[in-house]
C-alpha atoms as a PDB file:
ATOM      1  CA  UNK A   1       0.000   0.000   0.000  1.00  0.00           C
ATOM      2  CA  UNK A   2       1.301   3.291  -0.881  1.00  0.00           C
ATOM      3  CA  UNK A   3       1.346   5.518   2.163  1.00  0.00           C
ATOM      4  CA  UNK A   4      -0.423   8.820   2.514  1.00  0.00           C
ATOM      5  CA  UNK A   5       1.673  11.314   4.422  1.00  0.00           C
ATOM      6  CA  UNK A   6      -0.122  14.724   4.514  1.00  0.00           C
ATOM      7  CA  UNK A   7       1.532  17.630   4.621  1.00  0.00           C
ATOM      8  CA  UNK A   8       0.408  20.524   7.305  1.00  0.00           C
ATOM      9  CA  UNK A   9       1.687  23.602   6.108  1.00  0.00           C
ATOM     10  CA  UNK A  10      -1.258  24.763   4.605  1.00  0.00           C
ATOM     11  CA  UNK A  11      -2.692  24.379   7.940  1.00  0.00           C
ATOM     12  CA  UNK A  12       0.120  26.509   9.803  1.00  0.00           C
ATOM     13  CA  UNK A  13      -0.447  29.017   7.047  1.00  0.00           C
ATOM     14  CA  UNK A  14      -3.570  29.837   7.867  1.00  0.00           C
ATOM     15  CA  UNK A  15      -3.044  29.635  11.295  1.00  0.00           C
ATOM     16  CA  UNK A  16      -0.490  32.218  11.059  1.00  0.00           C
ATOM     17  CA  UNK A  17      -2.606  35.386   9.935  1.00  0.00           C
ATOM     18  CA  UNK A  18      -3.965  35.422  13.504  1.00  0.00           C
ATOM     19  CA  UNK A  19      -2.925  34.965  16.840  1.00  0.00           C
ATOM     20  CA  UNK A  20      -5.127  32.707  17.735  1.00  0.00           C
ATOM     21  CA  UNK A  21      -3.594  29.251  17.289  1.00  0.00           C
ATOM     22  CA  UNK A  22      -6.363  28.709  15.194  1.00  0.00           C
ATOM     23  CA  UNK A  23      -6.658  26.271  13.626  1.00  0.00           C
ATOM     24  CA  UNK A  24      -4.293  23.989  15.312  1.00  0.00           C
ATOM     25  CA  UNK A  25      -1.934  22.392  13.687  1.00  0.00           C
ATOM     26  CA  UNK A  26      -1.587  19.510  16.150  1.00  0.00           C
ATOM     27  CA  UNK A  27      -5.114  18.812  15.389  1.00  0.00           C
ATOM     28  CA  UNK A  28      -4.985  19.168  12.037  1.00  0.00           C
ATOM     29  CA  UNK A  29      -2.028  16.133  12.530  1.00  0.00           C
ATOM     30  CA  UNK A  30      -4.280  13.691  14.550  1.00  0.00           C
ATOM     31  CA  UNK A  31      -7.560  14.394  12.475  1.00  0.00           C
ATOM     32  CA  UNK A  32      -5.455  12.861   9.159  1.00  0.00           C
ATOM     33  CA  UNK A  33      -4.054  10.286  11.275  1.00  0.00           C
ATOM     34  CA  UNK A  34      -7.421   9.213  12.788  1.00  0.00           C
ATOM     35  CA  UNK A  35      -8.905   9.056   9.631  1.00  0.00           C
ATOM     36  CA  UNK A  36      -5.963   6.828   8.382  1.00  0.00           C
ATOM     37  CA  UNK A  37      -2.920   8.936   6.986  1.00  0.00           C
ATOM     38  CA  UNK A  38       0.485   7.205   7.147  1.00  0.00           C
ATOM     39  CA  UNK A  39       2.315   9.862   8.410  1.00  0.00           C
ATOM     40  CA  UNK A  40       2.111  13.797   8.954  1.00  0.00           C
ATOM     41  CA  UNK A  41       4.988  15.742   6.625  1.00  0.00           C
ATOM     42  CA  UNK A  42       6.527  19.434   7.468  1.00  0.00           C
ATOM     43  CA  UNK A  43       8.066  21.723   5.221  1.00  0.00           C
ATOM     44  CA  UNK A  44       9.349  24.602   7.863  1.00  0.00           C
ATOM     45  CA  UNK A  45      10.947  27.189   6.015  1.00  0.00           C
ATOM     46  CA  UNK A  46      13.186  30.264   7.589  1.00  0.00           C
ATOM     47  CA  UNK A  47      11.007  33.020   6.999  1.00  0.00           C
ATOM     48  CA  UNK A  48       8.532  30.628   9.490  1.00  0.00           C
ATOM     49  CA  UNK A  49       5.491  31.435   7.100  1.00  0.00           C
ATOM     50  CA  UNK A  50       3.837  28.211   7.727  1.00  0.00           C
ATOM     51  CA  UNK A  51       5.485  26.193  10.043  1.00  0.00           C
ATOM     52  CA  UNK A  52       7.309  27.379  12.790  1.00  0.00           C
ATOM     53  CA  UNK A  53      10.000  25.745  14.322  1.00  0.00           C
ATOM     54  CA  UNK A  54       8.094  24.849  17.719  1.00  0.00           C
ATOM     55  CA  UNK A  55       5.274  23.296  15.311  1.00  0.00           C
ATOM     56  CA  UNK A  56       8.521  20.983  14.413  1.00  0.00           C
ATOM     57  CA  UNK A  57       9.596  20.034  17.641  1.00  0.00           C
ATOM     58  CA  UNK A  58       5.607  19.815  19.426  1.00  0.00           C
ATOM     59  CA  UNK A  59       4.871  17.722  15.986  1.00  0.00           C
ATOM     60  CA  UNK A  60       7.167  15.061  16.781  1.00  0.00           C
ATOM     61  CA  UNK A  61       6.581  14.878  20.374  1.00  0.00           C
ATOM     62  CA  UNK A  62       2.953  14.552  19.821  1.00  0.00           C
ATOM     63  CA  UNK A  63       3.728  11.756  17.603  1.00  0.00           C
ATOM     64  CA  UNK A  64       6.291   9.810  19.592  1.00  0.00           C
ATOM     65  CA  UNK A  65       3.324   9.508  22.612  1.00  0.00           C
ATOM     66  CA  UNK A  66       0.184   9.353  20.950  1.00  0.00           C
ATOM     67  CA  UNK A  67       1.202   7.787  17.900  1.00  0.00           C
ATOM     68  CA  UNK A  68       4.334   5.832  17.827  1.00  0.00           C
ATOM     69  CA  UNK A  69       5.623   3.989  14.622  1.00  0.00           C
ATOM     70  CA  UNK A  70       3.811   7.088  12.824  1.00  0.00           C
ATOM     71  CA  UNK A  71       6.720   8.875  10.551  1.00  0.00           C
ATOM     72  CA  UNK A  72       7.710  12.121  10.834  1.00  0.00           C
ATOM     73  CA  UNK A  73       8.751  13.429   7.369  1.00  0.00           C
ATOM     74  CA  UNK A  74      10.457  16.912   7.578  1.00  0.00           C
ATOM     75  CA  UNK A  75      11.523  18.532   4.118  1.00  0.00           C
ATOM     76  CA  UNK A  76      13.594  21.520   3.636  1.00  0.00           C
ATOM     77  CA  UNK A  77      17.266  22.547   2.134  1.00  0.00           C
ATOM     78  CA  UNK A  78      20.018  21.336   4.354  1.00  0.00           C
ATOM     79  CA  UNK A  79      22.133  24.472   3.411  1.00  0.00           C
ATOM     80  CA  UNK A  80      19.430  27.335   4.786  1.00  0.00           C
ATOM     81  CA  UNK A  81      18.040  28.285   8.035  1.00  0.00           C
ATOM     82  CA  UNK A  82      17.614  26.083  10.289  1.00  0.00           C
ATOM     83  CA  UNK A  83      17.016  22.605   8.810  1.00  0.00           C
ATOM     84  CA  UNK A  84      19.853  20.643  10.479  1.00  0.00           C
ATOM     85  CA  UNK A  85      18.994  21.580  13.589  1.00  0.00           C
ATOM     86  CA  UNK A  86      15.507  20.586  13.552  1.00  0.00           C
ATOM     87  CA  UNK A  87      16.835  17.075  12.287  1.00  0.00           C
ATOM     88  CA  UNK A  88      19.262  16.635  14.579  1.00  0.00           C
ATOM     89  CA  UNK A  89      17.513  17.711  17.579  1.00  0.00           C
ATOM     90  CA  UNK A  90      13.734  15.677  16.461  1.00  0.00           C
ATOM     91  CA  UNK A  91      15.365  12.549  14.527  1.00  0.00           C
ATOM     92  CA  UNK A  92      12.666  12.350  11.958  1.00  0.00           C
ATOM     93  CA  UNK A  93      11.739   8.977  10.255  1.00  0.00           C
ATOM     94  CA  UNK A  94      12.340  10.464   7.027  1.00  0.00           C
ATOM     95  CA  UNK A  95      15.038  13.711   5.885  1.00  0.00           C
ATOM     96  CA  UNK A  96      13.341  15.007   2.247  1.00  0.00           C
ATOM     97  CA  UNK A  97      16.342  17.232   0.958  1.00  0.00           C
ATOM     98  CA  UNK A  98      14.772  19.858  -0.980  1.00  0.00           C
ATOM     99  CA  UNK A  99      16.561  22.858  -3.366  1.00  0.00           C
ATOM    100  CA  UNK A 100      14.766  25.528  -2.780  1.00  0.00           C
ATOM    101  CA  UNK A 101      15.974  29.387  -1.646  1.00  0.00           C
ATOM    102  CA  UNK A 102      14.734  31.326   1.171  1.00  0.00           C
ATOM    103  CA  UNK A 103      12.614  33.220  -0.961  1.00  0.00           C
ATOM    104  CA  UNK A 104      10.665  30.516  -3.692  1.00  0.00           C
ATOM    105  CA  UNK A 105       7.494  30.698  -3.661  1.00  0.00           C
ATOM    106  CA  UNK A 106       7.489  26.977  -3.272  1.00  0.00           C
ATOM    107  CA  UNK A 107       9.423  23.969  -4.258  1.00  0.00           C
ATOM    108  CA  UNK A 108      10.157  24.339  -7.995  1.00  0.00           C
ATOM    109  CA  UNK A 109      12.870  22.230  -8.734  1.00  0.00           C
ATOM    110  CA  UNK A 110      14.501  19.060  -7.898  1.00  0.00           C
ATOM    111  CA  UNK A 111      18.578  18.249  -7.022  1.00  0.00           C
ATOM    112  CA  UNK A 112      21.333  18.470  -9.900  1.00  0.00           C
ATOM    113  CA  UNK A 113      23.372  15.419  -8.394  1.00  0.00           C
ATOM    114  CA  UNK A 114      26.144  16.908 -10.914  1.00  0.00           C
ATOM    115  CA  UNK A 115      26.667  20.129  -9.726  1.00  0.00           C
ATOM    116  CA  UNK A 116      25.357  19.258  -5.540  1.00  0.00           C
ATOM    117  CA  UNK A 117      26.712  16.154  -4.865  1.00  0.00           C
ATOM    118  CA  UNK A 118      29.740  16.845  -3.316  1.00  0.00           C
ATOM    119  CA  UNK A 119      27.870  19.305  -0.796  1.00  0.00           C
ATOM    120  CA  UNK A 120      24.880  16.626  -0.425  1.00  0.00           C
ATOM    121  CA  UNK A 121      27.089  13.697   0.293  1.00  0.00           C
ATOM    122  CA  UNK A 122      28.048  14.444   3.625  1.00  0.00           C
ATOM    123  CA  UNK A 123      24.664  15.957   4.561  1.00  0.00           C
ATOM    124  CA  UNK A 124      23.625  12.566   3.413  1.00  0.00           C
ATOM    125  CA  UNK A 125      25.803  10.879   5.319  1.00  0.00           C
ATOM    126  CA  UNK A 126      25.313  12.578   8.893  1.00  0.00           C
ATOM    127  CA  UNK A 127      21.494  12.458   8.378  1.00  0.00           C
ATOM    128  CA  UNK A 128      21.507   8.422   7.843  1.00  0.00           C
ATOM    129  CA  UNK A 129      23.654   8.146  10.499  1.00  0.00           C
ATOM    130  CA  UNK A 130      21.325   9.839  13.311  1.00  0.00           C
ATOM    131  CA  UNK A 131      18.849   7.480  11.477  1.00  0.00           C
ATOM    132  CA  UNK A 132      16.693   9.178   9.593  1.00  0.00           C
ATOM    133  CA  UNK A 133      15.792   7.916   5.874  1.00  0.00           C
ATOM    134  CA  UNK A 134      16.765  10.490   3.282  1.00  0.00           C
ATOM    135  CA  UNK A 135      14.756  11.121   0.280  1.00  0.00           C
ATOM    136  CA  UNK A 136      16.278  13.742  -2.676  1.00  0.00           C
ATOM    137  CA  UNK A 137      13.411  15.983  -4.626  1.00  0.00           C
ATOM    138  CA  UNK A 138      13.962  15.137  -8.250  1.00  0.00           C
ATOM    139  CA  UNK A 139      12.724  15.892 -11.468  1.00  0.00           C
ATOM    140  CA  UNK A 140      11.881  13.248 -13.302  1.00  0.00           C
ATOM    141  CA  UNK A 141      15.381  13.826 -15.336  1.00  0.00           C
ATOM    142  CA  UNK A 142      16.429   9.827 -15.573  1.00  0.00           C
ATOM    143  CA  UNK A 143      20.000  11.439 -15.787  1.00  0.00           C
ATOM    144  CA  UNK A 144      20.082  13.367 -13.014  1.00  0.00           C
ATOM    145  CA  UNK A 145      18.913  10.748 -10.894  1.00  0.00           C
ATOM    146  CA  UNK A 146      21.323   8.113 -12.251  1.00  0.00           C
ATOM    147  CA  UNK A 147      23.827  10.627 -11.269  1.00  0.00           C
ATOM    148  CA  UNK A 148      22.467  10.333  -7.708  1.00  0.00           C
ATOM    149  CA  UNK A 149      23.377   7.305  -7.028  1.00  0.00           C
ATOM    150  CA  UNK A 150      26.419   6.873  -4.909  1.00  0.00           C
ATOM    151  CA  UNK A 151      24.944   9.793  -2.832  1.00  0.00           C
ATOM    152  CA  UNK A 152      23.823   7.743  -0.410  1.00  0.00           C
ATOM    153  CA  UNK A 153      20.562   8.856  -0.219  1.00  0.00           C
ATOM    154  CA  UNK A 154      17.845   5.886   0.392  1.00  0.00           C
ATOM    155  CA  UNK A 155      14.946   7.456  -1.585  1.00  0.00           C
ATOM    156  CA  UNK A 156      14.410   9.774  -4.054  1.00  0.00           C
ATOM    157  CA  UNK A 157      10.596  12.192  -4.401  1.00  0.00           C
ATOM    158  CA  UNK A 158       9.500  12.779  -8.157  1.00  0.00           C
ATOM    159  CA  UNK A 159       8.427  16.294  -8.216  1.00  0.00           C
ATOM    160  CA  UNK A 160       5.092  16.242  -9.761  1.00  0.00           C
ATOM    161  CA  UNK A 161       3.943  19.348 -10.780  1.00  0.00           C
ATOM    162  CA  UNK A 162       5.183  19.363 -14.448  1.00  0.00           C
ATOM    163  CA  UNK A 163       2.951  16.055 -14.598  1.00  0.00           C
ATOM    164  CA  UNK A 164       0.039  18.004 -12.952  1.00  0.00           C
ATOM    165  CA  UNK A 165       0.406  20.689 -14.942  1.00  0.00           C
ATOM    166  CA  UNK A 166       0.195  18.713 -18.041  1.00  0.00           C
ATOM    167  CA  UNK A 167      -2.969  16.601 -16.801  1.00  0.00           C
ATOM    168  CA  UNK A 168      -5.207  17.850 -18.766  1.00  0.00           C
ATOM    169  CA  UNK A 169      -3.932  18.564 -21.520  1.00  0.00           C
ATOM    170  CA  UNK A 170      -2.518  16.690 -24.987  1.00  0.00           C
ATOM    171  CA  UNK A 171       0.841  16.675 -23.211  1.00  0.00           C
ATOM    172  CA  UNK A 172      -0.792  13.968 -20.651  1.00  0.00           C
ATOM    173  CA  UNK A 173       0.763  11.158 -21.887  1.00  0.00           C
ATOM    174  CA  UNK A 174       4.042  11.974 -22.922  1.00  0.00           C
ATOM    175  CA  UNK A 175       4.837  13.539 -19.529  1.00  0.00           C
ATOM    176  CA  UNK A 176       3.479  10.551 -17.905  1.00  0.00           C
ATOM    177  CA  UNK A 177       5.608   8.739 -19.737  1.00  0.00           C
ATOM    178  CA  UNK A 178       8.569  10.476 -18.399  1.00  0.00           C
ATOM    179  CA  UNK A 179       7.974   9.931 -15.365  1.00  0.00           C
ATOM    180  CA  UNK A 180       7.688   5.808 -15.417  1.00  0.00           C
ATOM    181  CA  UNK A 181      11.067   6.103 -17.314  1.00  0.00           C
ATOM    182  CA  UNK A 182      12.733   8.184 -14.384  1.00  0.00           C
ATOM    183  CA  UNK A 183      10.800   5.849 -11.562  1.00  0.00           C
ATOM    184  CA  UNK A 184      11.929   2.895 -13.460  1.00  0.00           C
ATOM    185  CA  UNK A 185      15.490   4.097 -13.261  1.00  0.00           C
ATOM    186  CA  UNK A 186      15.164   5.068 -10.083  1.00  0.00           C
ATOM    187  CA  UNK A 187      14.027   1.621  -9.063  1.00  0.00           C
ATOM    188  CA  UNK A 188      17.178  -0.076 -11.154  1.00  0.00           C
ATOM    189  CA  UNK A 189      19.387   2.026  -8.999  1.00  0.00           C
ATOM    190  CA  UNK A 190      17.689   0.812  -5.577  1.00  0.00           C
ATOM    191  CA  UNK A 191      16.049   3.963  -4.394  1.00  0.00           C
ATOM    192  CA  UNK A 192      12.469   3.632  -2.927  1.00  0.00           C
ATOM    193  CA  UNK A 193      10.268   6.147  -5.097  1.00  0.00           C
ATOM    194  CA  UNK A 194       7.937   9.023  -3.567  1.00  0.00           C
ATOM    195  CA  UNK A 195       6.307  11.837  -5.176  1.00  0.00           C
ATOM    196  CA  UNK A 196       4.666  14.645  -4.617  1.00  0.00           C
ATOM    197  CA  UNK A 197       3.936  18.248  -4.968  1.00  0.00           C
ATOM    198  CA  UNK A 198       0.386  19.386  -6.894  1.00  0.00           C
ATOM    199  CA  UNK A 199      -1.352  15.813  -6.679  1.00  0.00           C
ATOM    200  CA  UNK A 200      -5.376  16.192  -6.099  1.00  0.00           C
ATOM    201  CA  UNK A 201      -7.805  13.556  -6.108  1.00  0.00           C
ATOM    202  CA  UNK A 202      -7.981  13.726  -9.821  1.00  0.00           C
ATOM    203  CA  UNK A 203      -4.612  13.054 -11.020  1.00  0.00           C
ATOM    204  CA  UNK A 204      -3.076  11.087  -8.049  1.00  0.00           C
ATOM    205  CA  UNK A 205      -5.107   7.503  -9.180  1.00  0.00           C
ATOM    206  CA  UNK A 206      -3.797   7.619 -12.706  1.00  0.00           C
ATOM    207  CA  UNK A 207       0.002   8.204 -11.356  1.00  0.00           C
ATOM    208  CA  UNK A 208       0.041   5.314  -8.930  1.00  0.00           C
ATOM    209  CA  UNK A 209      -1.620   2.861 -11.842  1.00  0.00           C
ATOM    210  CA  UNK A 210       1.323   4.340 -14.160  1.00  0.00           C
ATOM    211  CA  UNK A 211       4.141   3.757 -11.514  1.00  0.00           C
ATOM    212  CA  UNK A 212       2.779   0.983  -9.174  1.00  0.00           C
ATOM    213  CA  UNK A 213       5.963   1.156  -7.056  1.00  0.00           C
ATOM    214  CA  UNK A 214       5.555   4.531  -5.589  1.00  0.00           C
ATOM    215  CA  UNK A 215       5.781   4.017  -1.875  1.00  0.00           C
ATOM    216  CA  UNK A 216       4.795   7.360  -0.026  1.00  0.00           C
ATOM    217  CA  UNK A 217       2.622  10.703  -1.744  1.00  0.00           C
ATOM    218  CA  UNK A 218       3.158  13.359   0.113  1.00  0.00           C
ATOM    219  CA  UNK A 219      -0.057  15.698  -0.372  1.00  0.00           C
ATOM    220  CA  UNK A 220      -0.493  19.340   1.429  1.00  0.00           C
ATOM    221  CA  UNK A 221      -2.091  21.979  -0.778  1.00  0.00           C
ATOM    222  CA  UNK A 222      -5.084  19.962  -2.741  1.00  0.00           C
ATOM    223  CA  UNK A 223      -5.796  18.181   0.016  1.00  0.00           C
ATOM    224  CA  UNK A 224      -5.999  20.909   3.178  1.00  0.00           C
ATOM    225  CA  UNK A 225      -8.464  22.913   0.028  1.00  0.00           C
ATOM    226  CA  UNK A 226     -10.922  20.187  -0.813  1.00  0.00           C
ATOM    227  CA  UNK A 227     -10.761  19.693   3.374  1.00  0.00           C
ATOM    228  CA  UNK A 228     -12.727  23.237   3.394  1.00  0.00           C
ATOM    229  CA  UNK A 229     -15.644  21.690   1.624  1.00  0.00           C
ATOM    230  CA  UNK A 230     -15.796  18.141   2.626  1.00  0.00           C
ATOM    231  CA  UNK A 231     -14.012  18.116   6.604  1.00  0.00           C
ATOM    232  CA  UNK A 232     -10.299  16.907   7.204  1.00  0.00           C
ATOM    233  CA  UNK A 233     -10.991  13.660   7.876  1.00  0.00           C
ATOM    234  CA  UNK A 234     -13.273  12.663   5.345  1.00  0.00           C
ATOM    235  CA  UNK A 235     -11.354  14.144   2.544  1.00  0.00           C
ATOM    236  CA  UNK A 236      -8.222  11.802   3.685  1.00  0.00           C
ATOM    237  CA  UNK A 237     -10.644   9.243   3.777  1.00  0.00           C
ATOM    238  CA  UNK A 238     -11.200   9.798   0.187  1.00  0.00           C
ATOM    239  CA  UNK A 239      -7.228  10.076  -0.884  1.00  0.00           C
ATOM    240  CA  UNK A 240      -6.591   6.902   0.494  1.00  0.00           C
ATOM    241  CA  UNK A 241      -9.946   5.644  -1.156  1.00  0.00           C
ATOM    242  CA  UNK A 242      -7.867   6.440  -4.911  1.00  0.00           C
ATOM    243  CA  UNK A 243      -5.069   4.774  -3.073  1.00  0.00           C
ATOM    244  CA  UNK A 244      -7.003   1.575  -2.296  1.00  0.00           C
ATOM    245  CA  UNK A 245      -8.909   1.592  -5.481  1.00  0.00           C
ATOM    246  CA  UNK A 246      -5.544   1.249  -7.789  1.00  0.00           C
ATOM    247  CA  UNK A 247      -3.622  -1.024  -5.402  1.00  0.00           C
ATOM    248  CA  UNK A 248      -6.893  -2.991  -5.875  1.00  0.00           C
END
């Protein structure tokens, strides 16, 4: 079964035009994992304009008591703000190593092994070591991610958003079909595939049938929107519904 870790920045976001600690972001957390979600992911950034770094740290004590065996996924560059710390200090299940600046709007690119392997290696290296699983955000460039091998890294996330972009339109296919080239590459070279990044309820289904061994989505924005109309819980309910439905 592919898991379902939803992401809770959107939550956070919103949180964060008041001073209200509303809504909670904790809640928001054990809502998705009550209704079945694998695993909670956290994208703090150093400008703090979702999550905040105490939303880190009260995160992952919430889900060491109340939920153990529950993974903590915790994305971010290595090389800005405070990442490192937060990893060192929580010990996350999983390390996604994202290349995005302080200022991106949001993740918009994946790694260039090439050109930031020698910098990622050791990253790498120390993060496995405090025992956290490290994922790389890739395009789905089969190049770039035959480059990666070697890095060390255990996983590697397809960024999506070209393919959700392209989902309906003529360019459909073809893009799809880039993407099972650079997930079967990636599983040649041993990595365990996730994705994510602009997957909804419409185009998630069709990925998973086209690259059965994707292990982990990691879903934020669609999902925390559709939750407006339809309640939290239900509308995880109804991701891991399209997840059941293809593994099926």
């Amino acid at each position: 079964m592919t898991r379902l870790s939803v992401n809770v920045n959107k939550v956070a976001h919103l949180r964060n035009t008041r001073h209200l600690n509303i809504p909670g972001v904790l809640r928001a957390a054990r809502v998705s994992l009550d209704a079945g979600a694998g695993g909670i992911t956290v994208h703090p950034r150093p400008d703090e304009r979702h999550i905040r770094g105490q939303d880190v740290y009260d995160l992952a004590g919430m889900l060491k008591d109340e939920y153990p065996g529950v993974e903590l996924n915790i994305e971010g560059n290595p090389f800005e703000g405070s990442y490192l710390t937060f990893v060192r200090e929580v010990r996350p299940a999983q390390c996604t190593l994202v290349p995005d600046s302080p200022t991106a709007f949001t993740s918009d690119q994946g790694w260039q092994p090439q050109n930031d392997g020698p910098r990622l290696k050791p990253v790498i290296a120390e993060l496995r070591s405090l025992g956290c699983r490290v994922s790389l955000f890739m395009d789905a460039d089969s190049r770039a991610i035959s480059e990666a091998v070697g890095l060390g890294a255990d996983a590697i996330e397809l960024y999506t958003e070209p393919y959700a972009a392209a989902f309906e339109t003529s360019r459909r296919l073809s893009v799809l079909e880039e993407f099972q080239v650079a997930a079967r590459v990636a599983q040649e070279a041993g990595f365990q595939i996730n994705a994510g990044h602009d997957l909804n309820l419409e185009n998630l289904g069709p990925l998973l049938e086209a690259i059965p061994a994707i292990s982990e989505v990691s879903i934020g924005h669609a999902l925390i929107a559709e939750a407006i109309f339809r309640g939290l819980g239900p509308t995880v309910q109804a991701y891991l519904r399209v997840i059941e439905d293809v593994r099926a």
